[in-house]
N, C-alpha and C. Protein backbone atom coordinates (compact mmCIF):
# COMPACT_ATOMS: atom_id res chain seq x y z
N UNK A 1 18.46 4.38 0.14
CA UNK A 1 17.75 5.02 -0.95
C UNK A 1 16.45 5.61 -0.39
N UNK A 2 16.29 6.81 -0.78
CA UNK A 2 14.98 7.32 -0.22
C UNK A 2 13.79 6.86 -1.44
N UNK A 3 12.43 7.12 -0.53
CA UNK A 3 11.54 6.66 -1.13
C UNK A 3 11.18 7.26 -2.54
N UNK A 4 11.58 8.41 -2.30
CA UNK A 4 11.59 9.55 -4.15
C UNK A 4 12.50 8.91 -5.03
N UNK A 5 13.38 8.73 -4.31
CA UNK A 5 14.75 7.84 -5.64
C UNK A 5 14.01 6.40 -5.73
N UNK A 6 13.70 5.74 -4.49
CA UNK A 6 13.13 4.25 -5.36
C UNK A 6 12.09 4.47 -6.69
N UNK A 7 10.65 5.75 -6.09
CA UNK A 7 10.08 5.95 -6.91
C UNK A 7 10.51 5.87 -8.50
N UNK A 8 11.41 6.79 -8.58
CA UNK A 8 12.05 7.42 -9.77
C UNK A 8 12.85 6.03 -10.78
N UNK A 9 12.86 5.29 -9.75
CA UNK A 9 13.97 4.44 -10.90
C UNK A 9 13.18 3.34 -11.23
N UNK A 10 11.63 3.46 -10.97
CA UNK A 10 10.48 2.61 -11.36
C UNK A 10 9.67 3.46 -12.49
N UNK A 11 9.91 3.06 -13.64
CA UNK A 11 9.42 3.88 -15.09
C UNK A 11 7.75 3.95 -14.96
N UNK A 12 7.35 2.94 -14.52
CA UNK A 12 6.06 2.91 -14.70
C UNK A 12 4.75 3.61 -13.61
N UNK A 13 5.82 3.93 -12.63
CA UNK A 13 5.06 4.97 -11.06
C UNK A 13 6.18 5.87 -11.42
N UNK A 14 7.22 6.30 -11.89
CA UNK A 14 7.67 7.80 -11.49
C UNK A 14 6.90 8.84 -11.64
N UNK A 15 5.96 8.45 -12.83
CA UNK A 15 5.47 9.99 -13.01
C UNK A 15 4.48 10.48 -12.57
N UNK A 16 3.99 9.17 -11.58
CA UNK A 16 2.86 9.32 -10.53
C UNK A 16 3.26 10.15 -9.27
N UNK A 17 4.13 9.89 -8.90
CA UNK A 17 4.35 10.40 -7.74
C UNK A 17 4.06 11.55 -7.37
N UNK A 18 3.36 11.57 -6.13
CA UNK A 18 2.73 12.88 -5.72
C UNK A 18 3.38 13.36 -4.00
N UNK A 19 3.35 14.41 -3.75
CA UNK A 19 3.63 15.04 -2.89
C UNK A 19 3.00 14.64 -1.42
N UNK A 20 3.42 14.23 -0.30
CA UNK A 20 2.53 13.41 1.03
C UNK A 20 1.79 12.29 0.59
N UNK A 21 0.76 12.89 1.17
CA UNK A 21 -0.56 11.84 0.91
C UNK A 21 -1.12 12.17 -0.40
N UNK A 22 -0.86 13.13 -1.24
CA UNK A 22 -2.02 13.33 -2.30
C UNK A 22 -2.09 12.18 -3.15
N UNK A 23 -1.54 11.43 -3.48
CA UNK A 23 -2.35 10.36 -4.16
C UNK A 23 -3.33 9.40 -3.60
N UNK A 24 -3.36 9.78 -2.20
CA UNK A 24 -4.29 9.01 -1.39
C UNK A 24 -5.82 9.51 -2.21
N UNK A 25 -5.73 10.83 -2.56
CA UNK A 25 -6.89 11.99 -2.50
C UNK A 25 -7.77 11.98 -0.99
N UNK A 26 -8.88 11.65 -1.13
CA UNK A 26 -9.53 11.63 -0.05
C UNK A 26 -9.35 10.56 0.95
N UNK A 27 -8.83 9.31 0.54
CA UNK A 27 -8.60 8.49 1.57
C UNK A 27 -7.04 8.87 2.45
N UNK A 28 -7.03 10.10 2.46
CA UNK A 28 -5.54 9.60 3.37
C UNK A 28 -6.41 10.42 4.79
N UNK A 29 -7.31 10.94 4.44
CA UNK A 29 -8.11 10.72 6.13
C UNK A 29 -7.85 10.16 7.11
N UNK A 30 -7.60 8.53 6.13
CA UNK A 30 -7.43 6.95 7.10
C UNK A 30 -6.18 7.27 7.17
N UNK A 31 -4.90 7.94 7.08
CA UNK A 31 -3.80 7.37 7.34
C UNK A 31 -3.63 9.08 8.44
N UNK A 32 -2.65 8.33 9.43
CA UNK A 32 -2.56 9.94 10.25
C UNK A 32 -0.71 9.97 11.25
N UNK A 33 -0.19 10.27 10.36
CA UNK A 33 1.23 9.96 10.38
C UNK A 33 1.73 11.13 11.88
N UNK A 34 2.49 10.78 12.34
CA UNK A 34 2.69 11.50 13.72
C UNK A 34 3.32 13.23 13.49
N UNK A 35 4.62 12.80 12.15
CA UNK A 35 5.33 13.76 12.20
C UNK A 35 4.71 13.97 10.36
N UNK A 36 3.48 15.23 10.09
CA UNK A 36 3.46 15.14 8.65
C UNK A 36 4.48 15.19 8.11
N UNK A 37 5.63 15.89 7.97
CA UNK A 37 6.38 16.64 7.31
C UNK A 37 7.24 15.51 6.95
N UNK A 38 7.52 14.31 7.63
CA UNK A 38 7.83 13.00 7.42
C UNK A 38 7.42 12.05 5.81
N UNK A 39 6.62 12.59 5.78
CA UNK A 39 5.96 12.04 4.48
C UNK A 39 6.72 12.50 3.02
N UNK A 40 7.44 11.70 2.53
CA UNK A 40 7.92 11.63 1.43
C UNK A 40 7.37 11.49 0.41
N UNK A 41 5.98 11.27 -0.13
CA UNK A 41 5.29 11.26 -1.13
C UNK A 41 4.38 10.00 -1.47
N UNK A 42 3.19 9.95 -2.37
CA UNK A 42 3.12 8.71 -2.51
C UNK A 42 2.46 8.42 -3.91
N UNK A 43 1.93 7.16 -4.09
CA UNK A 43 1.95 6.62 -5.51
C UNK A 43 0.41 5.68 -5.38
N UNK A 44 -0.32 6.43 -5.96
CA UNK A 44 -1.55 5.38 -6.52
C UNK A 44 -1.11 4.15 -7.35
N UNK A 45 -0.85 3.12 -6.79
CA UNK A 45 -0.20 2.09 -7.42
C UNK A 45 -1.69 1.38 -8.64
N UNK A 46 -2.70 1.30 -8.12
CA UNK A 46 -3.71 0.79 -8.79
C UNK A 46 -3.78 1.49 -10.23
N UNK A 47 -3.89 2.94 -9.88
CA UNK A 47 -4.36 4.14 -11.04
C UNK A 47 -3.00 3.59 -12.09
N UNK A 48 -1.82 3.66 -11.54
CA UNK A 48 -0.69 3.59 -12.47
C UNK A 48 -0.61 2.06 -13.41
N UNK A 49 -1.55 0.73 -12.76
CA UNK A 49 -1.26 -0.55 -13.07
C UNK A 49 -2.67 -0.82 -14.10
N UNK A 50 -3.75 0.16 -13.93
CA UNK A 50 -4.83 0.09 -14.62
C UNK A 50 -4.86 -0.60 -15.41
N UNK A 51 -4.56 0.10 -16.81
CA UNK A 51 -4.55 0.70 -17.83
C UNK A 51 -3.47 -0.92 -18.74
N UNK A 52 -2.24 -1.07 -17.47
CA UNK A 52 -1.24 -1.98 -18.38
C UNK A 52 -1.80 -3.32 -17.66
N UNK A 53 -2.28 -3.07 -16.79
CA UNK A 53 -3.09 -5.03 -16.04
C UNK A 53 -4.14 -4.71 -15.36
N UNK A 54 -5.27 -4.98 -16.71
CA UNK A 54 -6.68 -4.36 -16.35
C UNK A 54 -7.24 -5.75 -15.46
N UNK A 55 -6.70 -6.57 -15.82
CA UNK A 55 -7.46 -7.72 -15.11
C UNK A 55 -6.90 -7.89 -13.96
N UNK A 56 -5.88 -7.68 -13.14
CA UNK A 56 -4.95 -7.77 -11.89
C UNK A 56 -5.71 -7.54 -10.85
N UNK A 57 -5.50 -7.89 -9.96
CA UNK A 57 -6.01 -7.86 -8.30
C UNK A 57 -5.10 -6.83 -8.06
N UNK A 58 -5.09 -5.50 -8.14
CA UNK A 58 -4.02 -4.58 -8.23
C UNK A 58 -4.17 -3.94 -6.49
N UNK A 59 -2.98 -3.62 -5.59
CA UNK A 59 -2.99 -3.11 -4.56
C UNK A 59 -3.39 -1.49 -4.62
N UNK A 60 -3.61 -0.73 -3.57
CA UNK A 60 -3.86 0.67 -4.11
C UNK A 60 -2.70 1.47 -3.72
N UNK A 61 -2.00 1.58 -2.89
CA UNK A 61 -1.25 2.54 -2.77
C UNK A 61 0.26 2.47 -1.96
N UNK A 62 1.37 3.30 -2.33
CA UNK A 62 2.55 3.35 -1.43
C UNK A 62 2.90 4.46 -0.93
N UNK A 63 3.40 4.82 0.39
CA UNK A 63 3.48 5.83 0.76
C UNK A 63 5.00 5.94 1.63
N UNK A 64 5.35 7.03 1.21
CA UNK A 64 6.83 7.17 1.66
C UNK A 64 6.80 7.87 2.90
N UNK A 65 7.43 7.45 3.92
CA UNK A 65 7.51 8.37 5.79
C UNK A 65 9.41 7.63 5.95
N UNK A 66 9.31 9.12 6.06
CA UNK A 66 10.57 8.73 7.22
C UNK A 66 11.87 7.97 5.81
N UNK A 67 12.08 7.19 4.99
CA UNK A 67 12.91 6.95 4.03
C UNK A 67 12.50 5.08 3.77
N UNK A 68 11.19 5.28 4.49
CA UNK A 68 10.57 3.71 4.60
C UNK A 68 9.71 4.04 3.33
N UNK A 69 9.26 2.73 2.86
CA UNK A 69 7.92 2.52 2.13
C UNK A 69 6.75 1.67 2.89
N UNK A 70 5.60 2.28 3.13
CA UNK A 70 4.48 1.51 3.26
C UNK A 70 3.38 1.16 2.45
N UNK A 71 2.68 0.02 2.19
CA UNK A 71 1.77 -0.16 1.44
C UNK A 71 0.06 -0.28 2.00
N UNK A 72 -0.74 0.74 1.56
CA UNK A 72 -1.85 0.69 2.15
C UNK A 72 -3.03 0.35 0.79
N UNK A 73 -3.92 -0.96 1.58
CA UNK A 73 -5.01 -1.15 0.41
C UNK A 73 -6.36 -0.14 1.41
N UNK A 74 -7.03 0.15 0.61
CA UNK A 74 -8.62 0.86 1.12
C UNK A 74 -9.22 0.45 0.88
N UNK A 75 -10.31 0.07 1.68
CA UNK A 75 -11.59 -1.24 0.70
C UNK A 75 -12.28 -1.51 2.09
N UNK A 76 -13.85 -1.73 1.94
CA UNK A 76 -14.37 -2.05 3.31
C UNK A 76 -13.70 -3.47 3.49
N UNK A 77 -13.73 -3.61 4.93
CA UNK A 77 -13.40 -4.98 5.40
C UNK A 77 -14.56 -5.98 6.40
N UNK A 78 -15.60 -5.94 5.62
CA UNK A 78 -16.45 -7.38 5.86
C UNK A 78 -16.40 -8.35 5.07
N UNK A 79 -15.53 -8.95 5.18
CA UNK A 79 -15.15 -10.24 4.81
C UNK A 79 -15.23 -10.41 3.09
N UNK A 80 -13.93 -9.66 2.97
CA UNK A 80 -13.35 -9.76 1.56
C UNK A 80 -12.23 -10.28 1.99
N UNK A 81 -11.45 -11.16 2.45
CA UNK A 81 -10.32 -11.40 2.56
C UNK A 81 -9.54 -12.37 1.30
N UNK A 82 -10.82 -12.70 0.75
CA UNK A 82 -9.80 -13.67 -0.43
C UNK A 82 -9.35 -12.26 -1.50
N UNK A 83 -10.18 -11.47 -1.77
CA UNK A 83 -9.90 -10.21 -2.50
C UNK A 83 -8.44 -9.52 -2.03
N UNK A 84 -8.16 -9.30 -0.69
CA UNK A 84 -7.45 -8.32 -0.50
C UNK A 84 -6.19 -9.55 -0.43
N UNK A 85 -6.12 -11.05 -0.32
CA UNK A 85 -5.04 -11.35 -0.59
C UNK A 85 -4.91 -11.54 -1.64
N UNK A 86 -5.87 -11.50 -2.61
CA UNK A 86 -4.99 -11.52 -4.03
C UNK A 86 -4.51 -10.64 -4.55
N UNK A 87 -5.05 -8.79 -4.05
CA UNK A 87 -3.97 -7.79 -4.37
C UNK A 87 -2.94 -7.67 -3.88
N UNK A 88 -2.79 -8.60 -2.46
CA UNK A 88 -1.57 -8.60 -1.69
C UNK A 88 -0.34 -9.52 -2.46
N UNK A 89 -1.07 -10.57 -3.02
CA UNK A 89 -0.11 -11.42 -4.02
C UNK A 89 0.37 -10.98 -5.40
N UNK A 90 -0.49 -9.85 -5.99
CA UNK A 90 0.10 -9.33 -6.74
C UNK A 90 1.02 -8.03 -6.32
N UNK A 91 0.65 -7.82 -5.04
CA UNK A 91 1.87 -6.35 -4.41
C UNK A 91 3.28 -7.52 -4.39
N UNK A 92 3.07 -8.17 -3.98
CA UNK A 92 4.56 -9.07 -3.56
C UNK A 92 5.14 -9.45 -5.17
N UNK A 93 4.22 -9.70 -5.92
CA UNK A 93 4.82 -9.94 -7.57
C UNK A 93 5.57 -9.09 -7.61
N UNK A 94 4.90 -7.71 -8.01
CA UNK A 94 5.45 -6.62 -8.05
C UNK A 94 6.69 -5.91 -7.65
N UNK A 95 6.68 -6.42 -5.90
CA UNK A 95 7.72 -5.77 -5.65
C UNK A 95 9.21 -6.98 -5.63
N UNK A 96 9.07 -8.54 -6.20
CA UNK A 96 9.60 -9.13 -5.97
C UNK A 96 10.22 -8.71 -7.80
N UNK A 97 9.69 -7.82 -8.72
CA UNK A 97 10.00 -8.07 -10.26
C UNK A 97 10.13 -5.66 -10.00
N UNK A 98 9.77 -5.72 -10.53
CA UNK A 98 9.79 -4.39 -10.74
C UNK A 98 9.81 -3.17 -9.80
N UNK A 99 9.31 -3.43 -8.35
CA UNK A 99 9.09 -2.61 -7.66
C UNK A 99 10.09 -2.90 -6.40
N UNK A 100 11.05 -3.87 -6.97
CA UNK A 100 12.28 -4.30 -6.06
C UNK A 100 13.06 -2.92 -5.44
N UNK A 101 13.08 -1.63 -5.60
CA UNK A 101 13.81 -0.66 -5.08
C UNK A 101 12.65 -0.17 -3.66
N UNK A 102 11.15 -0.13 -3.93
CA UNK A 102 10.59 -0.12 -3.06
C UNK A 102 10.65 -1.13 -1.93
N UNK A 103 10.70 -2.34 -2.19
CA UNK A 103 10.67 -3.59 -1.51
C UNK A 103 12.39 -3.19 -0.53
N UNK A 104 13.40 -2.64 -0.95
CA UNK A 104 14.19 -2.52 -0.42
C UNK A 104 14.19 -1.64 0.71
N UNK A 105 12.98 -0.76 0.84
CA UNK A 105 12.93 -0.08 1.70
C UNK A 105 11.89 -0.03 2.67
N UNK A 106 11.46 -1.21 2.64
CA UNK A 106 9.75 -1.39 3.06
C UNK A 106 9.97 -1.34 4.37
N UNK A 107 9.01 -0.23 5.04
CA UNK A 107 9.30 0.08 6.40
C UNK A 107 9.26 -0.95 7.10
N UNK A 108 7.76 -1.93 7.67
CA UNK A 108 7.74 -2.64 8.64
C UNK A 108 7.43 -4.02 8.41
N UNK A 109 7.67 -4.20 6.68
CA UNK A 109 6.86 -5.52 6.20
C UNK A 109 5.88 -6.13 6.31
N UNK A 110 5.17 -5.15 6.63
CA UNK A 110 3.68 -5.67 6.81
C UNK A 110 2.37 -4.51 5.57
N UNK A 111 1.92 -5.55 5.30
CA UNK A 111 0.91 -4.70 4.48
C UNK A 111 -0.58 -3.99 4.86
N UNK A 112 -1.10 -2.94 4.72
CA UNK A 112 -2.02 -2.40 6.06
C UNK A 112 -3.06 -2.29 5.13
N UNK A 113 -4.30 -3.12 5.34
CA UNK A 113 -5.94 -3.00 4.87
C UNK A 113 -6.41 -2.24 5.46
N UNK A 114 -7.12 -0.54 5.11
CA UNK A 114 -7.40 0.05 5.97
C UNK A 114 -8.68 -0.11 5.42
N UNK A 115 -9.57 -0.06 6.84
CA UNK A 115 -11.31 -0.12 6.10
C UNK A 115 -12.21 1.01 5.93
N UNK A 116 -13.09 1.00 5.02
CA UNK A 116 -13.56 2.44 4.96
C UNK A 116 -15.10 2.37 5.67
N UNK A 117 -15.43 0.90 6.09
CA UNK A 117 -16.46 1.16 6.98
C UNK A 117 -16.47 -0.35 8.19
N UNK A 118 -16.11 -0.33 9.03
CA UNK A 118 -15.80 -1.21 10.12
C UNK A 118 -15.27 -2.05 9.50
N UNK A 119 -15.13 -3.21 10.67
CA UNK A 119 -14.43 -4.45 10.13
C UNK A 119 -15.47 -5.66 10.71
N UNK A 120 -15.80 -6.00 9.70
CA UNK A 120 -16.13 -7.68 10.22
C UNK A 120 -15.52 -8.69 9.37
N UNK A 121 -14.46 -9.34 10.02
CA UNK A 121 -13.92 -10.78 9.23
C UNK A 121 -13.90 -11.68 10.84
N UNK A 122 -14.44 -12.57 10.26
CA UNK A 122 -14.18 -14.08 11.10
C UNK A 122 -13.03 -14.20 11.73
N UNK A 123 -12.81 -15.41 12.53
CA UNK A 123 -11.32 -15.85 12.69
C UNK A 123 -10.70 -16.28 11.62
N UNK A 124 -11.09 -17.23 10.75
CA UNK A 124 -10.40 -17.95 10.18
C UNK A 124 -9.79 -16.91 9.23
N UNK A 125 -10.86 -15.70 8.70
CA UNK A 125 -10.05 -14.69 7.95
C UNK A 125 -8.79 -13.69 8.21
N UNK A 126 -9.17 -13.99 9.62
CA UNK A 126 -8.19 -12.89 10.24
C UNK A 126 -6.76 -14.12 10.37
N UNK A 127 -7.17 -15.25 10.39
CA UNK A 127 -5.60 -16.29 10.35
C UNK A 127 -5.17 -16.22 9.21
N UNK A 128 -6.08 -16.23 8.27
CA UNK A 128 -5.34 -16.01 6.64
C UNK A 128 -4.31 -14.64 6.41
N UNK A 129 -4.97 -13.61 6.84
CA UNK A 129 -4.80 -12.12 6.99
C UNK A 129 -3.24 -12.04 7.71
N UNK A 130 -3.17 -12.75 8.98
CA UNK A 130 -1.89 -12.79 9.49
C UNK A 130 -1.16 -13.63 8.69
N UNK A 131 -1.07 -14.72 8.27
CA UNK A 131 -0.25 -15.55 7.51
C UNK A 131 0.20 -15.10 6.17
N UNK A 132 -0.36 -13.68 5.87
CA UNK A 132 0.15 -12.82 4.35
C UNK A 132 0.71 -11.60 5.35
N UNK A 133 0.80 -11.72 6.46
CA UNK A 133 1.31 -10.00 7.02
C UNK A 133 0.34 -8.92 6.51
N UNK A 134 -1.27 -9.30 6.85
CA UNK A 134 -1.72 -7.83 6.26
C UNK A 134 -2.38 -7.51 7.64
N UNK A 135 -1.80 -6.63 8.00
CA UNK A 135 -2.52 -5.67 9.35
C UNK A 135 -3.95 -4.84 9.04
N UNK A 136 -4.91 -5.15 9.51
CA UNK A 136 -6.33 -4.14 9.09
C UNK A 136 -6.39 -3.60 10.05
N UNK A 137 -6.75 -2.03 9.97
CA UNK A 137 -6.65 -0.66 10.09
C UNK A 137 -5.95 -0.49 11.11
N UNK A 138 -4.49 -0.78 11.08
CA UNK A 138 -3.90 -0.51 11.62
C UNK A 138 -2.28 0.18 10.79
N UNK A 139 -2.07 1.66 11.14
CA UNK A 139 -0.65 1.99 9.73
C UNK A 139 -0.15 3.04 10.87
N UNK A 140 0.83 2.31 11.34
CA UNK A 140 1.50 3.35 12.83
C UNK A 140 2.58 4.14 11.97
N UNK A 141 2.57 5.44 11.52
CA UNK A 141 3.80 6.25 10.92
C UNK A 141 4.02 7.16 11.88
N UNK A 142 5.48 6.46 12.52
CA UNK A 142 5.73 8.04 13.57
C UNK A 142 7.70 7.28 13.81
């Protein structure tokens, strides 16, 4: 299943879906995919979950390369790590209940914290960080 058809058969992101990176808007700066044209589209997952789970630790975004899905959060990374695993625990809700057609195609199973201004987390954060599979600023699309 390509990443447009998983999109599509998810009622609540189909009508998000945008063309490459544009739902990144300005953050897809951070993402720099080898082959653009690879890019299948992607989905402000936050913008779309707003509105119906205002209180949620909501992830921000999915992005389709290649017929994979990847999930990228944006958020500085000095030591927010209890934050970004609780949007990570609600991405896994998600894709374990509703967003199961994405989950079927999830490129590398790993979830990518990209930071928007360096990184400082500890060790112990960065052991937590590995033990949820979230890679920080690191999103290899090629």
């Amino acid at each position: 299943m390509s990443f447009q058809k998983a999109v599509k058969s998810v009622p609540a992101i189909a009508p998000s879906l945008r063309n490459g990176l544009q739902a990144m808007g300005a953050n897809s700066r951070l993402v720099r995919p080898t082959d653009p044209r690879g890019c299948e589209g992607s989905i402000d997952l936050d913008d779309c979950y707003s509105k119906l789970q205002p209180q949620a630790s909501r992830w921000d975004y999915a992005i389709g390369y290649k017929g994979k899905s990847y999930f990228v959060e944006v958020h500085p990374a000095n030591g927010q790590v209890t934050e970004i695993i609780a949007k990570c625990t609600w991405l896994r809700s998600w894709l374990n209940a509703e967003g199961a057609p994405l989950a079927q195609i999830h490129g590398d199973g790993a979830f990518h914290w990209l930071s928007t201004a360096g990184v400082n987390i500890f060790s112990n954060g960065k052991a937590r960080l590995a033990q949820n599979k979230i890679i920080v600023n690191s999103l290899k699309l090629s």
